[in-house]
C-alpha atoms as a PDB file:
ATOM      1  CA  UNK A   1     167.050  37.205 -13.560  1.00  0.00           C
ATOM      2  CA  UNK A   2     168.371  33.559 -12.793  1.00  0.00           C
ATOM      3  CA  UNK A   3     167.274  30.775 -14.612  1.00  0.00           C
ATOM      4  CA  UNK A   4     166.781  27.390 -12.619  1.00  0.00           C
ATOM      5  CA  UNK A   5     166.147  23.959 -13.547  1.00  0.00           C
ATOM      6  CA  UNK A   6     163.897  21.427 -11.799  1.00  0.00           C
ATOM      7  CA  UNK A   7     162.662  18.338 -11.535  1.00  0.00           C
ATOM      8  CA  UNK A   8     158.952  18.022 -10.063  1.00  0.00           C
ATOM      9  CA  UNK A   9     157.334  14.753  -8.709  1.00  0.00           C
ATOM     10  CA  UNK A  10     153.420  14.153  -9.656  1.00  0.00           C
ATOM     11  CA  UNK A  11     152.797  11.925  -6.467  1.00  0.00           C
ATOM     12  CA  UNK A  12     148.984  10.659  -7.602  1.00  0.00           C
ATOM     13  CA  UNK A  13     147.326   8.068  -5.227  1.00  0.00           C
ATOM     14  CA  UNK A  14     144.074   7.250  -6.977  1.00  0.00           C
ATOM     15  CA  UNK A  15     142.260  10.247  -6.786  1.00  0.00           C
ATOM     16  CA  UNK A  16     144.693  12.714  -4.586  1.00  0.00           C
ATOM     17  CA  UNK A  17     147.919  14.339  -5.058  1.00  0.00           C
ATOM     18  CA  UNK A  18     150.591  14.639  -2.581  1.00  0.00           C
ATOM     19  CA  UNK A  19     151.796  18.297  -2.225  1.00  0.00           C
ATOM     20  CA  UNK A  20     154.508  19.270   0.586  1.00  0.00           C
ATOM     21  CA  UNK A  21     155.367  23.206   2.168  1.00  0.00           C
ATOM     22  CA  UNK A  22     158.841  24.223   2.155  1.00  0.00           C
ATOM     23  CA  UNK A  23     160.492  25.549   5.542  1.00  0.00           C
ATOM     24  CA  UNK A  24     160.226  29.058   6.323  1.00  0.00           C
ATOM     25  CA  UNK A  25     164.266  28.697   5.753  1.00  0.00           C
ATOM     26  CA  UNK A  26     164.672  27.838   2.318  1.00  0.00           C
ATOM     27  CA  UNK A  27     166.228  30.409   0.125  1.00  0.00           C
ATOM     28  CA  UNK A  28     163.076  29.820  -2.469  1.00  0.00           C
ATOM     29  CA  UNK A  29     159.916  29.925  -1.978  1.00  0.00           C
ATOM     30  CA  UNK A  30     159.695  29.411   1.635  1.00  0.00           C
ATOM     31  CA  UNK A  31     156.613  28.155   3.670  1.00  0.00           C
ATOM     32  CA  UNK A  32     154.925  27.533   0.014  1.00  0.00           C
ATOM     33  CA  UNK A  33     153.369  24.572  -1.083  1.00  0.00           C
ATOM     34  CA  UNK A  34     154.748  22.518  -3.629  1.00  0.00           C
ATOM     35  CA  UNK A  35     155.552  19.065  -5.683  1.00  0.00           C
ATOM     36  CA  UNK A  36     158.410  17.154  -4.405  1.00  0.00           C
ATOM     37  CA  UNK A  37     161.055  19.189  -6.340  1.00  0.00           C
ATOM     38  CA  UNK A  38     164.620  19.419  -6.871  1.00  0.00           C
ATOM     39  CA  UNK A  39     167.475  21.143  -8.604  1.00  0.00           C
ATOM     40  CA  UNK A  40     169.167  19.875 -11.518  1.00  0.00           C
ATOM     41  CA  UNK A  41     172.811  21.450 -11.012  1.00  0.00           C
ATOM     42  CA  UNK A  42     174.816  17.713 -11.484  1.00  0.00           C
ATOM     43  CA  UNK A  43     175.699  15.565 -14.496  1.00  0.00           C
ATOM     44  CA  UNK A  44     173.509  12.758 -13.103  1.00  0.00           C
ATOM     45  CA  UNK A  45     169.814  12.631 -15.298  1.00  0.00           C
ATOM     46  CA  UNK A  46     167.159  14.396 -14.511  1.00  0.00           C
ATOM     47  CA  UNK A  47     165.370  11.014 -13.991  1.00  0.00           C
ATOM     48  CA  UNK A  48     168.181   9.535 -11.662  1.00  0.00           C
ATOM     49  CA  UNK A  49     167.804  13.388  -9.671  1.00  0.00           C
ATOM     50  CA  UNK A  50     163.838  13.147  -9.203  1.00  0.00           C
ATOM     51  CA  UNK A  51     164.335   9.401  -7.650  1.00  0.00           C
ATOM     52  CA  UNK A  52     166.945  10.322  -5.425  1.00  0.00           C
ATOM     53  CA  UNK A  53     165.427  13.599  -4.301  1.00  0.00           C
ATOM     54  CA  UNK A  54     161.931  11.421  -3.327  1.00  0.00           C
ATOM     55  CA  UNK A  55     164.768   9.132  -1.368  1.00  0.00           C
ATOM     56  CA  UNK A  56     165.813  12.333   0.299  1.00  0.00           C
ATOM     57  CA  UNK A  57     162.682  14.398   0.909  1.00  0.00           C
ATOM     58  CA  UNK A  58     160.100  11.636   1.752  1.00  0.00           C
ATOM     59  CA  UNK A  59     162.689   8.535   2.280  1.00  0.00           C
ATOM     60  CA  UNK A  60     160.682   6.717  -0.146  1.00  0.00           C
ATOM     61  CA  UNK A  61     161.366   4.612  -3.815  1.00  0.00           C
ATOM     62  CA  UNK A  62     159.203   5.244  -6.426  1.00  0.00           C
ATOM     63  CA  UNK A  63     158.924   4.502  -9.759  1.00  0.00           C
ATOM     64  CA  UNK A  64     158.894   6.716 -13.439  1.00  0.00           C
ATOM     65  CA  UNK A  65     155.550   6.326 -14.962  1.00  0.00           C
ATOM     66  CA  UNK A  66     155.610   9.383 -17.787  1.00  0.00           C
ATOM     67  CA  UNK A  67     157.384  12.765 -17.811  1.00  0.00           C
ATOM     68  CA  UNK A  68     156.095  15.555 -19.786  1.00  0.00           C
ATOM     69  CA  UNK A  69     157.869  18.637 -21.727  1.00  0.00           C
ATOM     70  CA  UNK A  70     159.244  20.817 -19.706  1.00  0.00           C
ATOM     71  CA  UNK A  71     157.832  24.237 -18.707  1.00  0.00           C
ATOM     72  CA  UNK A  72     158.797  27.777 -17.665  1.00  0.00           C
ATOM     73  CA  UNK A  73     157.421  29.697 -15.083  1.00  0.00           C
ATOM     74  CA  UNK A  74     158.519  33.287 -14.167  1.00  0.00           C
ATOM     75  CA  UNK A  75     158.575  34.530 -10.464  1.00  0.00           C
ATOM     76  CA  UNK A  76     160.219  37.504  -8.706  1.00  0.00           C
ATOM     77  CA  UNK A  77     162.550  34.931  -7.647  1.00  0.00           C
ATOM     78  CA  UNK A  78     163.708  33.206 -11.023  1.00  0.00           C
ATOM     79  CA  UNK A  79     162.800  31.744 -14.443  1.00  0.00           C
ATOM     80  CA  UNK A  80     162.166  27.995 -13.553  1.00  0.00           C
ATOM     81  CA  UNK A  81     162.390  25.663 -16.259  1.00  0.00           C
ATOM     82  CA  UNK A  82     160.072  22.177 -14.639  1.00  0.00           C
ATOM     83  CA  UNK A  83     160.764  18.795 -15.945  1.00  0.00           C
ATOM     84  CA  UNK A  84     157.613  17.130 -14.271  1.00  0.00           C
ATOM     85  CA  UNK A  85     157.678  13.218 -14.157  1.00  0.00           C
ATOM     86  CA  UNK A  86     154.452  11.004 -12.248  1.00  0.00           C
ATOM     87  CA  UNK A  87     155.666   8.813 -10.112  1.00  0.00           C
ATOM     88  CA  UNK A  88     154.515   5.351  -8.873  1.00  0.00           C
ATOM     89  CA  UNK A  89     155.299   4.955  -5.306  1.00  0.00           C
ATOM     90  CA  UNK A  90     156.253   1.952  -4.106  1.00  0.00           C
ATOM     91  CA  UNK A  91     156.480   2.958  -0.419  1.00  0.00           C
ATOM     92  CA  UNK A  92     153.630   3.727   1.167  1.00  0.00           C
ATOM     93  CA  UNK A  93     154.956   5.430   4.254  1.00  0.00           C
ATOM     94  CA  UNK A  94     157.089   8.749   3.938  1.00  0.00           C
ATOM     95  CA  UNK A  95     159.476  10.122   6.504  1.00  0.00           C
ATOM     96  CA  UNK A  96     159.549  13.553   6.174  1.00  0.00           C
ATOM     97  CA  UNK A  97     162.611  15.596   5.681  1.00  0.00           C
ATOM     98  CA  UNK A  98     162.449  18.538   8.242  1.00  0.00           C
ATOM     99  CA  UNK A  99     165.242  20.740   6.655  1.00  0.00           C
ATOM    100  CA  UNK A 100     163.260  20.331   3.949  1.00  0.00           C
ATOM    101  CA  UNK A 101     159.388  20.685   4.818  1.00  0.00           C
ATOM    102  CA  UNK A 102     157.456  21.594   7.339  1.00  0.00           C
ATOM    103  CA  UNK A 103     154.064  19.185   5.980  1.00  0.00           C
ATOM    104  CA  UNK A 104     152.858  16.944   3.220  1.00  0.00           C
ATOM    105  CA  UNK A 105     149.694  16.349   2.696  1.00  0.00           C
ATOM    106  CA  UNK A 106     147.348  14.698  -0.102  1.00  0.00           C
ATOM    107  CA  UNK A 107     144.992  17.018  -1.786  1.00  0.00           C
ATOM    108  CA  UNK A 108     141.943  16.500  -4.284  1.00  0.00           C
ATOM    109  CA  UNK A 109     142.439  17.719  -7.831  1.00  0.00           C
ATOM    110  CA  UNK A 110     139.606  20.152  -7.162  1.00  0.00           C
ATOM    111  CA  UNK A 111     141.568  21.283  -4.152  1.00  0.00           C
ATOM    112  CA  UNK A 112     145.059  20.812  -6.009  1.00  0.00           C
ATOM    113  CA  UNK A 113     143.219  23.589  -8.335  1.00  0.00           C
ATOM    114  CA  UNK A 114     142.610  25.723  -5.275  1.00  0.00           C
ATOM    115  CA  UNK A 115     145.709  25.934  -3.766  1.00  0.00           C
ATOM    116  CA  UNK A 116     147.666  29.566  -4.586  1.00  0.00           C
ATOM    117  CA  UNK A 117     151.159  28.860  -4.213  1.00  0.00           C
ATOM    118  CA  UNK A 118     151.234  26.145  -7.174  1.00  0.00           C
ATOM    119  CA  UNK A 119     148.495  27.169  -9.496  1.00  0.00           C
ATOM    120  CA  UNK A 120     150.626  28.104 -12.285  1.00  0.00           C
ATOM    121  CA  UNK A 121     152.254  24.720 -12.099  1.00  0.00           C
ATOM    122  CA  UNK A 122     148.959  22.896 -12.031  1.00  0.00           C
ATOM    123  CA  UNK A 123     147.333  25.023 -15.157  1.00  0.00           C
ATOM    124  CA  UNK A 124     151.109  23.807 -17.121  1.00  0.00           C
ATOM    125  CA  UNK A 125     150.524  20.086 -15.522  1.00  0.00           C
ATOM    126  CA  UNK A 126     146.897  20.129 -17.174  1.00  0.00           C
ATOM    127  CA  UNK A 127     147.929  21.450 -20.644  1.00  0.00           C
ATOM    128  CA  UNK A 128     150.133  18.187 -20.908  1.00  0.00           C
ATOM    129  CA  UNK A 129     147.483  15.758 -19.238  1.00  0.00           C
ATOM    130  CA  UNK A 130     149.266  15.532 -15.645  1.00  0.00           C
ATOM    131  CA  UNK A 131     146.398  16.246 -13.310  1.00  0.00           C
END
């Protein structure tokens, strides 16, 4: 089994949290939903990788407000280890990265809690008092 690491954005706008689905063409977990995400497989910091991936994915800035401990979660497809940071954003208006994903959209923590593809992550986000 591979073991990954990545970084995972906690968009929060008052109440709602932005969650995006992957293209059907990704090699991982395509068409799922998910937090803005990427690898850490560079000497830059994990901090310096979630800003620039937000720049990439959403063509946005944004801003670290806490991190967490990381977590592990175990898939047919890997072991991820998640280092999830909230994020202030200081754009309001995203551009969406179509290699990337196929939709964003902003979600209620009650439906947050709902949706299938991410509900491991969100139990491991509410242990450390992330959503």
């Amino acid at each position: 089994m591979e073991t990954r690491v990545i970084v995972s954005a906690i968009l929060k706008n008052k109440d709602k949290y932005l969650i995006a689905k992957r293209v059907n063409s990704k090699k991982y977990a395509p068409g799922r939903w998910e937090f803005i995400s990427g690898f850490v497989d560079s000497n830059e910091s994990a901090e310096k990788i979630m800003l620039r991936e937000l720049k990439e994915e959403l063509n946005v800035n944004g801003k670290m407000i806490r991190t967490a401990n990381p977590y592990v979660i175990i898939d047919k497809e890997a072991r991820w280890i998640i280092i999830p940071f909230i994020i202030n954003m200081r754009d309001t208006k995203f551009k969406l990265n179509k290699k990337d994903h196929s939709e964003i959209k902003w979600v209620s923590e009650g439906e947050l809690a709902q949706v299938r593809d991410i509900k491991k992550e969100v139990k491991e986000l509410k242990i450390r008092g992330m959503a």
